[in-house]
PDB file of N, CA and C in Angstrom:
ATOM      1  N   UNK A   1     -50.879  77.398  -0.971  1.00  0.00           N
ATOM      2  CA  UNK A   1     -50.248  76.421  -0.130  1.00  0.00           C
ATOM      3  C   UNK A   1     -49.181  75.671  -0.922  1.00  0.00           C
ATOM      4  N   UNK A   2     -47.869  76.143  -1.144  1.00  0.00           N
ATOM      5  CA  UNK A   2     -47.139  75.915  -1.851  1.00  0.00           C
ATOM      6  C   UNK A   2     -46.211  74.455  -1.305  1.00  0.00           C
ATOM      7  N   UNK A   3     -46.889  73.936  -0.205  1.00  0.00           N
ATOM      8  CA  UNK A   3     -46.337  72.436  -0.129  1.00  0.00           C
ATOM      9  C   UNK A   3     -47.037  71.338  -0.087  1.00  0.00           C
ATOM     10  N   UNK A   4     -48.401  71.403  -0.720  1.00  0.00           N
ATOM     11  CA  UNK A   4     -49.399  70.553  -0.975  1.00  0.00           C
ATOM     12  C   UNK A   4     -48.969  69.605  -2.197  1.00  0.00           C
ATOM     13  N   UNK A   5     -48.769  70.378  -2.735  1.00  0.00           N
ATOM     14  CA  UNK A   5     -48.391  69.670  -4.378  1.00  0.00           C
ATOM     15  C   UNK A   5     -47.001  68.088  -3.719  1.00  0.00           C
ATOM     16  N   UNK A   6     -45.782  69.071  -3.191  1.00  0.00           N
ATOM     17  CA  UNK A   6     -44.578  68.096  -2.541  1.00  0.00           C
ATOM     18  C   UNK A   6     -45.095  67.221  -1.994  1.00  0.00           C
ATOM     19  N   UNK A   7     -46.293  67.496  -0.703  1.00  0.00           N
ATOM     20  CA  UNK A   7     -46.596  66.472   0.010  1.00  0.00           C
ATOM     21  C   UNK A   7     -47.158  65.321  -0.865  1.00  0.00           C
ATOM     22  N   UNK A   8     -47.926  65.722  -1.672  1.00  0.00           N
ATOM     23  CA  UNK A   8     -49.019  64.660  -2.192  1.00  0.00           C
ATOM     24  C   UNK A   8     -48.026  63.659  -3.156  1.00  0.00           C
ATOM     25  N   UNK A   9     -47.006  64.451  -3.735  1.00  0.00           N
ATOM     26  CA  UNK A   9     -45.996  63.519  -4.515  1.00  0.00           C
ATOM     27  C   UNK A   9     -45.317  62.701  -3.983  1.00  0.00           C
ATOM     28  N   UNK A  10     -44.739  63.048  -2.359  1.00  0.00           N
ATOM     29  CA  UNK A  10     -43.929  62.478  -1.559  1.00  0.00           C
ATOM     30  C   UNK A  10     -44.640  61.197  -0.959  1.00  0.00           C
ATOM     31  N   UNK A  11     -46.136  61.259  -1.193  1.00  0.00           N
ATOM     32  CA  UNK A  11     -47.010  60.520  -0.247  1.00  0.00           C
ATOM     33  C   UNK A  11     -47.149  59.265  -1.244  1.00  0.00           C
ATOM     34  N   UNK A  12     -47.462  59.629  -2.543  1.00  0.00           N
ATOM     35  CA  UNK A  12     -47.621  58.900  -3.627  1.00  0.00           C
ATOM     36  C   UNK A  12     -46.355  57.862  -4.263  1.00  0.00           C
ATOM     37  N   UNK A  13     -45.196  58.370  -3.877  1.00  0.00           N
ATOM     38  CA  UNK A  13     -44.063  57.447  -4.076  1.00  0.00           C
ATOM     39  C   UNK A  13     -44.399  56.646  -3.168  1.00  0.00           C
ATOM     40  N   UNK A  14     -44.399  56.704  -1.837  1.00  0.00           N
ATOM     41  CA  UNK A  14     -44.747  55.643  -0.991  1.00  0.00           C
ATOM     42  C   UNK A  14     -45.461  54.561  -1.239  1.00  0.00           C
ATOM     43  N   UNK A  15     -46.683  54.935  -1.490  1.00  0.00           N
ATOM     44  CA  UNK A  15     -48.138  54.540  -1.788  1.00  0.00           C
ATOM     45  C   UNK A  15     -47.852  53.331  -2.693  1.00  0.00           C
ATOM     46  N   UNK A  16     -46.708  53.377  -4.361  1.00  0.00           N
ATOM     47  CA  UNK A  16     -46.692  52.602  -4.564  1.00  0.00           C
ATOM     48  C   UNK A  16     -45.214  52.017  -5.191  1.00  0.00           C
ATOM     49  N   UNK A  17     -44.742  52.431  -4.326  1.00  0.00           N
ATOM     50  CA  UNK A  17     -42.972  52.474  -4.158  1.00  0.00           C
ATOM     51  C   UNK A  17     -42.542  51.786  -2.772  1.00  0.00           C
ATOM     52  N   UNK A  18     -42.944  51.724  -2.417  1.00  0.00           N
ATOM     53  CA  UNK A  18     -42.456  51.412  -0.718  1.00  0.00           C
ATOM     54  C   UNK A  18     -42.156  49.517  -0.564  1.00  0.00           C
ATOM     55  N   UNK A  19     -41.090  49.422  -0.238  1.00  0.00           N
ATOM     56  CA  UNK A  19     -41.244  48.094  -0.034  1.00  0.00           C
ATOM     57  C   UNK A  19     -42.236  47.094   0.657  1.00  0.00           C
ATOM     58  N   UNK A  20     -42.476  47.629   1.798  1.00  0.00           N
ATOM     59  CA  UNK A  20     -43.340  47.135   2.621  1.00  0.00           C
ATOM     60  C   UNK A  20     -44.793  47.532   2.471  1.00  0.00           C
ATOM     61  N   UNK A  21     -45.689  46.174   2.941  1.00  0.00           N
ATOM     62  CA  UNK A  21     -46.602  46.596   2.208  1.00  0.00           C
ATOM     63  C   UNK A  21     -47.622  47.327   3.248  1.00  0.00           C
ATOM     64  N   UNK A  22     -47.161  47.418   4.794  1.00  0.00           N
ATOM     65  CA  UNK A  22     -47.533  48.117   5.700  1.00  0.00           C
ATOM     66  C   UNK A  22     -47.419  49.761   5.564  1.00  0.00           C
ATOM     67  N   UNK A  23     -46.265  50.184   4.954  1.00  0.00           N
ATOM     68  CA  UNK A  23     -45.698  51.579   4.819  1.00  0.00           C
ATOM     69  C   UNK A  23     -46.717  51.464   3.404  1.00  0.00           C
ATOM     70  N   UNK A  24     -46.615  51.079   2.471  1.00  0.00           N
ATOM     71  CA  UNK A  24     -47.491  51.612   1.266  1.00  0.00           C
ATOM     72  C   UNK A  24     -49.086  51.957   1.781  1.00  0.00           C
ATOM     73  N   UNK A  25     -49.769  50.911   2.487  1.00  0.00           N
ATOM     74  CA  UNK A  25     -51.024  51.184   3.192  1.00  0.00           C
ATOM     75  C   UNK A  25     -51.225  52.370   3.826  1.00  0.00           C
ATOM     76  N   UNK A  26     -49.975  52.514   4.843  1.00  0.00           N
ATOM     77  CA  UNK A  26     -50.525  54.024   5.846  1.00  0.00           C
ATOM     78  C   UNK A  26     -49.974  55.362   4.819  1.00  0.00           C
ATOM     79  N   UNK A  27     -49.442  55.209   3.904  1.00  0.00           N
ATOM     80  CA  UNK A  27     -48.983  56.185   2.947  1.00  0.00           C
ATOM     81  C   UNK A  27     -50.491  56.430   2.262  1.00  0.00           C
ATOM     82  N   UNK A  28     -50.843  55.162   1.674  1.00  0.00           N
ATOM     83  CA  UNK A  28     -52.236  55.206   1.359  1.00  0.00           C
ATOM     84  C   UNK A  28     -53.455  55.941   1.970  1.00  0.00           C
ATOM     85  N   UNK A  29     -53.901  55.563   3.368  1.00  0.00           N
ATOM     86  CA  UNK A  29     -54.253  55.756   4.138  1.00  0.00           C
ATOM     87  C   UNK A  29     -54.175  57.693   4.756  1.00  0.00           C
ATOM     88  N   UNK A  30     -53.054  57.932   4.774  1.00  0.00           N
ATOM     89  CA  UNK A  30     -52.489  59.478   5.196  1.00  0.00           C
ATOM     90  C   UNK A  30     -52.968  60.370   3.903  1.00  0.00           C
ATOM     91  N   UNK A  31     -52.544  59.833   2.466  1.00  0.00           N
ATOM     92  CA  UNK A  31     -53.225  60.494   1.145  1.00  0.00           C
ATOM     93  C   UNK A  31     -54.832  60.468   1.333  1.00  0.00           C
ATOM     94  N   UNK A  32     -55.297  59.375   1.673  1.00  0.00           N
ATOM     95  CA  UNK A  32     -57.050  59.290   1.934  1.00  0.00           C
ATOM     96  C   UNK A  32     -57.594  60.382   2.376  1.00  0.00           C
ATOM     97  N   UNK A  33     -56.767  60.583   3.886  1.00  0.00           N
ATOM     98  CA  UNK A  33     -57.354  61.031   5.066  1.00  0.00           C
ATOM     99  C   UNK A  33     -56.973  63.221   4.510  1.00  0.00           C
ATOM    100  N   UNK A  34     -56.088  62.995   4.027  1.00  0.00           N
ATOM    101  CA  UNK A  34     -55.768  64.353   3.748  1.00  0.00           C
ATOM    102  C   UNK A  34     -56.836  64.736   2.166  1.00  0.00           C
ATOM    103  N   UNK A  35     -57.177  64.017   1.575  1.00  0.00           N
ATOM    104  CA  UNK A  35     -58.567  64.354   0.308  1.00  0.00           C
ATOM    105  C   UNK A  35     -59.271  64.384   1.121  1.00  0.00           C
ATOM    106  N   UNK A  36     -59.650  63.703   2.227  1.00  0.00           N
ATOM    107  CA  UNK A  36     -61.452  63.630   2.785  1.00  0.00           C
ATOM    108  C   UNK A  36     -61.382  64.911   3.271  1.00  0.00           C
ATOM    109  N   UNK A  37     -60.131  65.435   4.275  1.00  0.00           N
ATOM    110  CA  UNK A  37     -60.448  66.182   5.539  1.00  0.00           C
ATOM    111  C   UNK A  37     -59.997  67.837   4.482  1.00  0.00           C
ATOM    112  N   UNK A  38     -58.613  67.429   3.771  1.00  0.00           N
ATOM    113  CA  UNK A  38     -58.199  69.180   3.330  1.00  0.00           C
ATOM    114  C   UNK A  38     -58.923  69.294   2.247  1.00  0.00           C
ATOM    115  N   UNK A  39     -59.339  68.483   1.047  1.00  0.00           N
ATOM    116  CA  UNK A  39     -59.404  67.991  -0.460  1.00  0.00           C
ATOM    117  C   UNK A  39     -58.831  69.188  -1.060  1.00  0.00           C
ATOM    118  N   UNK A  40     -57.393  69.099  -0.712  1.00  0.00           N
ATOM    119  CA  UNK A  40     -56.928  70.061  -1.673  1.00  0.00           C
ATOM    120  C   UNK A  40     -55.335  69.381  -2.323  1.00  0.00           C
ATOM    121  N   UNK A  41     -55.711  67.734  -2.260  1.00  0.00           N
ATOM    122  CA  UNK A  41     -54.391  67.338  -2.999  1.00  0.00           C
ATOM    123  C   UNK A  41     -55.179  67.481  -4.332  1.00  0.00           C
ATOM    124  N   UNK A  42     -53.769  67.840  -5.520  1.00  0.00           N
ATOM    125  CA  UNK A  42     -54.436  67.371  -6.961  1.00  0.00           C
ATOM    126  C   UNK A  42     -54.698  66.572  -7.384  1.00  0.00           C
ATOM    127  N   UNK A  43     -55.897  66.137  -7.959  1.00  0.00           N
ATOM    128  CA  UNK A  43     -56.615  64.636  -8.619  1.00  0.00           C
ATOM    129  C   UNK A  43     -56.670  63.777  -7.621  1.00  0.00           C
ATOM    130  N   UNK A  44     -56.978  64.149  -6.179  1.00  0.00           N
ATOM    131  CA  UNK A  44     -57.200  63.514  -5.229  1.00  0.00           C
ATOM    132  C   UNK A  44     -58.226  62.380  -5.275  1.00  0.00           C
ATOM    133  N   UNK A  45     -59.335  62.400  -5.264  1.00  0.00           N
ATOM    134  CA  UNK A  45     -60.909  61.855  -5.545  1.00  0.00           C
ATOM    135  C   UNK A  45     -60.169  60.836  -6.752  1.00  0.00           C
ATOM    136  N   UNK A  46     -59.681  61.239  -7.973  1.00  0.00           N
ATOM    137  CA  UNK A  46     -59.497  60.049  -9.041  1.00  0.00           C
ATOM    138  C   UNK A  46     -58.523  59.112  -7.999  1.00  0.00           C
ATOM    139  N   UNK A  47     -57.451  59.733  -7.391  1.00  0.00           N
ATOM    140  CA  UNK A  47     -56.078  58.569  -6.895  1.00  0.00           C
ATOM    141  C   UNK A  47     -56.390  58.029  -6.280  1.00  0.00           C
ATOM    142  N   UNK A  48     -57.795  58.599  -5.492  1.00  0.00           N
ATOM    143  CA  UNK A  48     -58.055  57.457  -4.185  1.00  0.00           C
ATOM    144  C   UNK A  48     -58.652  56.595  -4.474  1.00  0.00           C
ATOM    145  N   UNK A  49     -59.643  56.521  -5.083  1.00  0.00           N
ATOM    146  CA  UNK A  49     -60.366  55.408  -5.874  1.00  0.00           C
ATOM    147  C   UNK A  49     -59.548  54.261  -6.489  1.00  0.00           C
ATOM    148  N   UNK A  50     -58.505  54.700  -6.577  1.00  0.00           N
ATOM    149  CA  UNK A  50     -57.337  53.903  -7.517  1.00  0.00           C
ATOM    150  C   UNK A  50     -56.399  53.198  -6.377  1.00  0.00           C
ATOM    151  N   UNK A  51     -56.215  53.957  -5.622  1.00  0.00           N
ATOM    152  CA  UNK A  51     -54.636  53.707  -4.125  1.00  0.00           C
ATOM    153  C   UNK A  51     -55.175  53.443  -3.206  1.00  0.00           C
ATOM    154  N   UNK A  52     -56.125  52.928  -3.039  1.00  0.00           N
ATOM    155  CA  UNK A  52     -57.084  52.117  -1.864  1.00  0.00           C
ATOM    156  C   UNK A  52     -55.758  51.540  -0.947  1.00  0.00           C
ATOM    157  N   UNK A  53     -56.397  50.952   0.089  1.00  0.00           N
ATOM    158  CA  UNK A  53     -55.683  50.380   1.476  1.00  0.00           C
ATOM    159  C   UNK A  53     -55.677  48.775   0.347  1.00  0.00           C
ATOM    160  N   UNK A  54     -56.459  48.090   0.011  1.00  0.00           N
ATOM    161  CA  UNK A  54     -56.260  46.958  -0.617  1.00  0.00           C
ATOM    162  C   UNK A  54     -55.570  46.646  -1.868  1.00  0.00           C
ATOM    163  N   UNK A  55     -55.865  47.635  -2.731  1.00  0.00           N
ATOM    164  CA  UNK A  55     -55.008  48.152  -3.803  1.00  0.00           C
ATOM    165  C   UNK A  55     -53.379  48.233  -3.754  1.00  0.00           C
ATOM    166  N   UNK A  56     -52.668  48.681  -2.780  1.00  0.00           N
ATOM    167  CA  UNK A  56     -51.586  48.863  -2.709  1.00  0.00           C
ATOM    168  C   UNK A  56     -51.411  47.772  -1.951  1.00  0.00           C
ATOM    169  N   UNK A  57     -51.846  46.452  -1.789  1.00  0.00           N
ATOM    170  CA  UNK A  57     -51.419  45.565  -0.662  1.00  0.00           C
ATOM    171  C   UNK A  57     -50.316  44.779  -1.654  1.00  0.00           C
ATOM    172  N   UNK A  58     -50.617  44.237  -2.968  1.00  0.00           N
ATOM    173  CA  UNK A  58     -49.423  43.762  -4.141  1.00  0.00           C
ATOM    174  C   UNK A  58     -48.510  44.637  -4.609  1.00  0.00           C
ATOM    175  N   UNK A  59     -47.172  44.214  -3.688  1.00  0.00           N
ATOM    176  CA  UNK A  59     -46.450  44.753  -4.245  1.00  0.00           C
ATOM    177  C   UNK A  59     -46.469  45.175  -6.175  1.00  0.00           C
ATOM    178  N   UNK A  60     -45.936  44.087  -6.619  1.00  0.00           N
ATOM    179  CA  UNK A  60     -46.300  44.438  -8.037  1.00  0.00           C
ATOM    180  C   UNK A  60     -47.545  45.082  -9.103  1.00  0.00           C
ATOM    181  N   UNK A  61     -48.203  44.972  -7.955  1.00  0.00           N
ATOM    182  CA  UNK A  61     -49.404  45.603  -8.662  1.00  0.00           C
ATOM    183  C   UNK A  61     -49.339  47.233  -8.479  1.00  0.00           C
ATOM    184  N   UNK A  62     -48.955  47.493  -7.317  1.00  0.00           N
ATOM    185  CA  UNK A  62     -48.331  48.761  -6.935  1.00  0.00           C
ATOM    186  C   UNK A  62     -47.712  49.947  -8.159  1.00  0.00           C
ATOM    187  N   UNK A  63     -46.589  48.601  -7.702  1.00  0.00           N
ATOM    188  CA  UNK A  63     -45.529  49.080  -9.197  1.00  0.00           C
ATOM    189  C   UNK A  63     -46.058  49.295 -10.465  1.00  0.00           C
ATOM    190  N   UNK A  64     -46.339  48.362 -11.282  1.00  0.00           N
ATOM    191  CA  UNK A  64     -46.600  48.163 -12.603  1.00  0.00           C
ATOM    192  C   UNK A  64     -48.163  48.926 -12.715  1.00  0.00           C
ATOM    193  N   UNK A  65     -49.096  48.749 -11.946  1.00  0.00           N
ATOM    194  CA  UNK A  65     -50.598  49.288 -12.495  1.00  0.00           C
ATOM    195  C   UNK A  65     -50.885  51.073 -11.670  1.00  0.00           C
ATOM    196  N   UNK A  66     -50.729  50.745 -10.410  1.00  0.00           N
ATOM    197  CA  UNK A  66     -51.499  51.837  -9.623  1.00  0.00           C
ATOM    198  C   UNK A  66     -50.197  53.495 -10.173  1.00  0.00           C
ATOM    199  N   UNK A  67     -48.728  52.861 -10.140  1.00  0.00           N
ATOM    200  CA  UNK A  67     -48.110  53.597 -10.555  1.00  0.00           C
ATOM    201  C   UNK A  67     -48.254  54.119 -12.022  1.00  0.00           C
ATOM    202  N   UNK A  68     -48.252  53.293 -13.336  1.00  0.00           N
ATOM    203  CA  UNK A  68     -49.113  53.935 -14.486  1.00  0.00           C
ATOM    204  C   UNK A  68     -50.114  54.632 -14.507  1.00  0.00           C
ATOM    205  N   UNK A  69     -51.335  54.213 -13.630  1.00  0.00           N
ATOM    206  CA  UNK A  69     -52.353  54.925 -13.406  1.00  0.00           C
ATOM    207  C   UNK A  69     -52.131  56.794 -12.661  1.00  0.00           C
ATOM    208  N   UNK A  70     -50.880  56.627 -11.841  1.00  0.00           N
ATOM    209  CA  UNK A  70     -50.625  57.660 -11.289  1.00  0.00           C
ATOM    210  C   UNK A  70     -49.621  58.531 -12.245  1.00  0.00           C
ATOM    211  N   UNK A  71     -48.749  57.940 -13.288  1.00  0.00           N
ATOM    212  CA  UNK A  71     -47.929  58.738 -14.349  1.00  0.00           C
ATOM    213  C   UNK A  71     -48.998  59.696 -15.311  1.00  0.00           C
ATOM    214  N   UNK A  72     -50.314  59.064 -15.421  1.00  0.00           N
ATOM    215  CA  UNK A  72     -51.225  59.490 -16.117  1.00  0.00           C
ATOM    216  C   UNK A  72     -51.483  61.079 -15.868  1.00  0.00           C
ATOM    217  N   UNK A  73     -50.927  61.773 -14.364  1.00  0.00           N
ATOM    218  CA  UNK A  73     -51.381  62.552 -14.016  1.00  0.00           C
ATOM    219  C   UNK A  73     -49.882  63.971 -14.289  1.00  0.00           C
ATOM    220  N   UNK A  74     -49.702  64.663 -15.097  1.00  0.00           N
ATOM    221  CA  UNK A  74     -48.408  65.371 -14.830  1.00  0.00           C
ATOM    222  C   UNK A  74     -47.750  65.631 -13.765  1.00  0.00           C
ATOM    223  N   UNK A  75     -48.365  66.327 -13.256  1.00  0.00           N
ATOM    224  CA  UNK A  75     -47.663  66.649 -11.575  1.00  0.00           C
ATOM    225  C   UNK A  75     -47.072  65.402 -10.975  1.00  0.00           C
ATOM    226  N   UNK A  76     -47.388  63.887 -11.291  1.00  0.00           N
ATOM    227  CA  UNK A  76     -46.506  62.969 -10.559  1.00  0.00           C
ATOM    228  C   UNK A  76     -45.997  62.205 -11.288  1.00  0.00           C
ATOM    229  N   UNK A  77     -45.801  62.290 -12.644  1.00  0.00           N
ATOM    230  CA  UNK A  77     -45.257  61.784 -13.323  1.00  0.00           C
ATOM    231  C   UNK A  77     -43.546  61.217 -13.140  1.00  0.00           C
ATOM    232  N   UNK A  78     -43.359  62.774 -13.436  1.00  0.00           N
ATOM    233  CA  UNK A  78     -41.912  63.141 -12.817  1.00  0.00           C
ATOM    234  C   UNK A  78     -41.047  62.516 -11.747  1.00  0.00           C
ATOM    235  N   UNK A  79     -41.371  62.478 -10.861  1.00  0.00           N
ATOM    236  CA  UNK A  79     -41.384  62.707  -9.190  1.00  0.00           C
ATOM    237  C   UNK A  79     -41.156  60.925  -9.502  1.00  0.00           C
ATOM    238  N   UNK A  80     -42.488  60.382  -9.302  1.00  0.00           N
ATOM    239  CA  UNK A  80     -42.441  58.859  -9.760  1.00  0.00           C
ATOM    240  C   UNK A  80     -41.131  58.489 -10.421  1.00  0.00           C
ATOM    241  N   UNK A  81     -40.390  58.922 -11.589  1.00  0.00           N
ATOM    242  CA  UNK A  81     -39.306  58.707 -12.310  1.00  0.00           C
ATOM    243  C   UNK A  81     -38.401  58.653 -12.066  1.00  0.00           C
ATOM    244  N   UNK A  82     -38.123  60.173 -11.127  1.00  0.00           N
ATOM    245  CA  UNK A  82     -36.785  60.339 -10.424  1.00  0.00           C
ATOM    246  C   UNK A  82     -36.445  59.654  -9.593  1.00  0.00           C
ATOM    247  N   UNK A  83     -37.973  59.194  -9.071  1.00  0.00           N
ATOM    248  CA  UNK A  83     -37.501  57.812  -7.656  1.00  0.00           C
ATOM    249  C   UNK A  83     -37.025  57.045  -8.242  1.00  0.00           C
ATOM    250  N   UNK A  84     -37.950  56.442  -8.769  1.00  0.00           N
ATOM    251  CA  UNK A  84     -36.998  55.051  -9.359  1.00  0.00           C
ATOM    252  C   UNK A  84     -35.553  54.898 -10.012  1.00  0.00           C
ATOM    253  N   UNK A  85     -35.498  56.029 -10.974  1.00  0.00           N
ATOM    254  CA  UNK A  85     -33.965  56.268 -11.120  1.00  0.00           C
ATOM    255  C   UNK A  85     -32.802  56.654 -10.215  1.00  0.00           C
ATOM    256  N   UNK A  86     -33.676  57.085  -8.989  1.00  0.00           N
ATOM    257  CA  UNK A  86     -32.328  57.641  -8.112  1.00  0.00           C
ATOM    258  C   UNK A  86     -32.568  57.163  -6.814  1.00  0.00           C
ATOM    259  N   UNK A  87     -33.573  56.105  -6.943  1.00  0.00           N
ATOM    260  CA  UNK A  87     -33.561  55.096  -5.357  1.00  0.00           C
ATOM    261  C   UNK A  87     -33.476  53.926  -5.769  1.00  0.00           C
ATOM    262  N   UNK A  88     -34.597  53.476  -6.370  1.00  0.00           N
ATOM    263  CA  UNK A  88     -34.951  52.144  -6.924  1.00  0.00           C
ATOM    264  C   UNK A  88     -33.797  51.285  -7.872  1.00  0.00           C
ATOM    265  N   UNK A  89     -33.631  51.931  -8.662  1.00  0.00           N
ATOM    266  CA  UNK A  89     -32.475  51.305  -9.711  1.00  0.00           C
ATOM    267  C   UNK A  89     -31.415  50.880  -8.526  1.00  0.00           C
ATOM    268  N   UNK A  90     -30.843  51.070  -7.406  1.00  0.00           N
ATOM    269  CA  UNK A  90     -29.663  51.097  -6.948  1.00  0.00           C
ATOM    270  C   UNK A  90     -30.474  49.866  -5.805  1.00  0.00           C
ATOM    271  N   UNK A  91     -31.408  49.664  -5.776  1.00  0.00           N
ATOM    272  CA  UNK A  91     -31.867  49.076  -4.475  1.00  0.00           C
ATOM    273  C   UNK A  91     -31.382  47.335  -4.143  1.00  0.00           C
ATOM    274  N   UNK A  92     -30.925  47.562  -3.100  1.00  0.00           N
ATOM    275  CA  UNK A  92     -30.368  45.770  -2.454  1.00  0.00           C
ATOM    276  C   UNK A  92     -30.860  44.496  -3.542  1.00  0.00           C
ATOM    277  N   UNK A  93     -32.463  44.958  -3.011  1.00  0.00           N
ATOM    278  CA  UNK A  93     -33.056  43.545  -3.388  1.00  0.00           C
ATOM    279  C   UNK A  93     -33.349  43.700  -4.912  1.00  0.00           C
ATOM    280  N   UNK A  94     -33.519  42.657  -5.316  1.00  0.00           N
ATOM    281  CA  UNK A  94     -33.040  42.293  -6.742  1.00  0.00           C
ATOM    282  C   UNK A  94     -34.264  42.516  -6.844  1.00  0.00           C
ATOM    283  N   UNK A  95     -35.308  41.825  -6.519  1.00  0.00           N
ATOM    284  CA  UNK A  95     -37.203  41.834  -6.945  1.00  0.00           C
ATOM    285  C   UNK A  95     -37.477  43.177  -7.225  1.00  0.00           C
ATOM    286  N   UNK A  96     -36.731  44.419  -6.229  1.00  0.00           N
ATOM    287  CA  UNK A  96     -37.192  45.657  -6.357  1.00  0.00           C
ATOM    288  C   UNK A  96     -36.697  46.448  -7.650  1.00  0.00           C
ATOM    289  N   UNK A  97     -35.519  46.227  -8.318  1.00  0.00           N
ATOM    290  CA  UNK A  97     -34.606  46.698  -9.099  1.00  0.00           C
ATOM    291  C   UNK A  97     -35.638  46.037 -10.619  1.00  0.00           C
ATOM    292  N   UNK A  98     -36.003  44.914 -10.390  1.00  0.00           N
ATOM    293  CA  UNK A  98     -36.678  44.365 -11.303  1.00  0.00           C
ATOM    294  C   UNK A  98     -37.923  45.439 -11.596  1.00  0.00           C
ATOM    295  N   UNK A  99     -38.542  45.421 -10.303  1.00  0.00           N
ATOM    296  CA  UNK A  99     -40.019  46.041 -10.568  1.00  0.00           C
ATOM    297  C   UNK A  99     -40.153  47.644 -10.998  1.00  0.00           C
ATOM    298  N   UNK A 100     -38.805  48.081 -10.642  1.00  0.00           N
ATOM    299  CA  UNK A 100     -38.682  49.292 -10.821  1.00  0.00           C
ATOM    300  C   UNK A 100     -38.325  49.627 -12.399  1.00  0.00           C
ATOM    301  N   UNK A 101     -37.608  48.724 -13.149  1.00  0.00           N
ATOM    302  CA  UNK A 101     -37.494  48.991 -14.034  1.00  0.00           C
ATOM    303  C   UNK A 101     -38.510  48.757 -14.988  1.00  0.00           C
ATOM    304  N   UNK A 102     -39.101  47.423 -14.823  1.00  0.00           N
ATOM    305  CA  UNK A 102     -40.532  47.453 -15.472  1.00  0.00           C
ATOM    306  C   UNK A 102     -40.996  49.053 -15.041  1.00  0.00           C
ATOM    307  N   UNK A 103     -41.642  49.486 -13.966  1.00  0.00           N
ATOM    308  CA  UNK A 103     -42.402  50.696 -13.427  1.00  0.00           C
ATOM    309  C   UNK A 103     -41.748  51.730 -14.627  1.00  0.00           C
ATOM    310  N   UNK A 104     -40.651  52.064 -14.420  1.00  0.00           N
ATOM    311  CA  UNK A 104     -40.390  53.220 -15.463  1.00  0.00           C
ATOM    312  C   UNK A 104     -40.178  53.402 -16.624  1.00  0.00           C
ATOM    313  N   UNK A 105     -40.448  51.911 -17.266  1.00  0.00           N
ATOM    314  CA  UNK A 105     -40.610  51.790 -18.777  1.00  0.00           C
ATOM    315  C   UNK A 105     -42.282  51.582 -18.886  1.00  0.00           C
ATOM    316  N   UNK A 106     -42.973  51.536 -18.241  1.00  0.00           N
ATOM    317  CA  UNK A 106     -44.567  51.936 -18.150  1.00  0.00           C
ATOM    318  C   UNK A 106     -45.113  53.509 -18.024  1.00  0.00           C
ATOM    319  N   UNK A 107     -43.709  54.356 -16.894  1.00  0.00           N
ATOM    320  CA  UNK A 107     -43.662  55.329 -16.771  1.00  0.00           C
ATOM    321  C   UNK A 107     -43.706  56.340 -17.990  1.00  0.00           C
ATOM    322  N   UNK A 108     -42.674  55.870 -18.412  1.00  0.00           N
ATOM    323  CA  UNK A 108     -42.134  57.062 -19.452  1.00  0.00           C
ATOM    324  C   UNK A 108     -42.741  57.247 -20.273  1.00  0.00           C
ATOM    325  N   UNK A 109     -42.753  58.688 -20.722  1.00  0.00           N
ATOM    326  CA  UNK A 109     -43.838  59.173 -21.867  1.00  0.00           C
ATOM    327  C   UNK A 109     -43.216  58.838 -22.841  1.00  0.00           C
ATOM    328  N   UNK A 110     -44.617  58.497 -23.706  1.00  0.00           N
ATOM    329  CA  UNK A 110     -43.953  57.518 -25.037  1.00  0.00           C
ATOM    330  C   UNK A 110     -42.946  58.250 -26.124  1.00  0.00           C
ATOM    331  N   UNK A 111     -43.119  60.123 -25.885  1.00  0.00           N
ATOM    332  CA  UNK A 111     -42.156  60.599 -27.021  1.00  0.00           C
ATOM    333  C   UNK A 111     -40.685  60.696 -26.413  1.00  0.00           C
ATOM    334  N   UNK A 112     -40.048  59.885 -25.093  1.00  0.00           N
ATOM    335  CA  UNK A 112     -39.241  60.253 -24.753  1.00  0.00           C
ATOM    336  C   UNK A 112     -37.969  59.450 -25.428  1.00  0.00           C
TER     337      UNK A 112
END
């Protein structure tokens, strides 16, 4: 199933990327529901425990913790990075540009 991997990355930027803290929840929520019912995202069972519906309700906590916790994993490491460099960095609001840059200096692997 060669678009499981995309989905689960695409779902996971949301989760703790998303401005709103309604869209991070049902992003949350949609990742949940797809471990319980397919369990065939990767490291599903660890992320959910971690990307809870309450968990992702702080913004910054989002950013800075649940997102480290999620760089931890290769497959979303990446993905996580490129957002922020090629959405986030450019974004309106100033709070977000802030958090994003904290996020990807938490991100980045330390030999980079």
């Amino acid at each position: 199933e060669p678009h499981v991997e995309k989905l689960a990355q695409s779902l996971l930027i949301q989760v703790v990327f998303d401005r709103e803290v309604n869209c991070r929840r049902a992003a949350s929520a949609a990742f949940q529901e797809n471990v319980g019912r397919q369990g065939n995202f990767p490291n599903g069972i660890d992320i959910v425990t971690q990307a809870d519906y309450f968990a992702v309700g702080n913004r910054a906590h989002a950013y800075l913790h649940i997102a480290h916790f999620l760089g931890g994993f290769e497959l979303y490491r990446r993905p996580l990075l490129e957002h922020l460099l090629n959405v986030k960095s450019g974004h309106w609001d100033e709070q977000i540009r802030l958090l994003a840059a904290q996020a990807g200096g938490r991100l980045a692997p330390p030999d980079a």
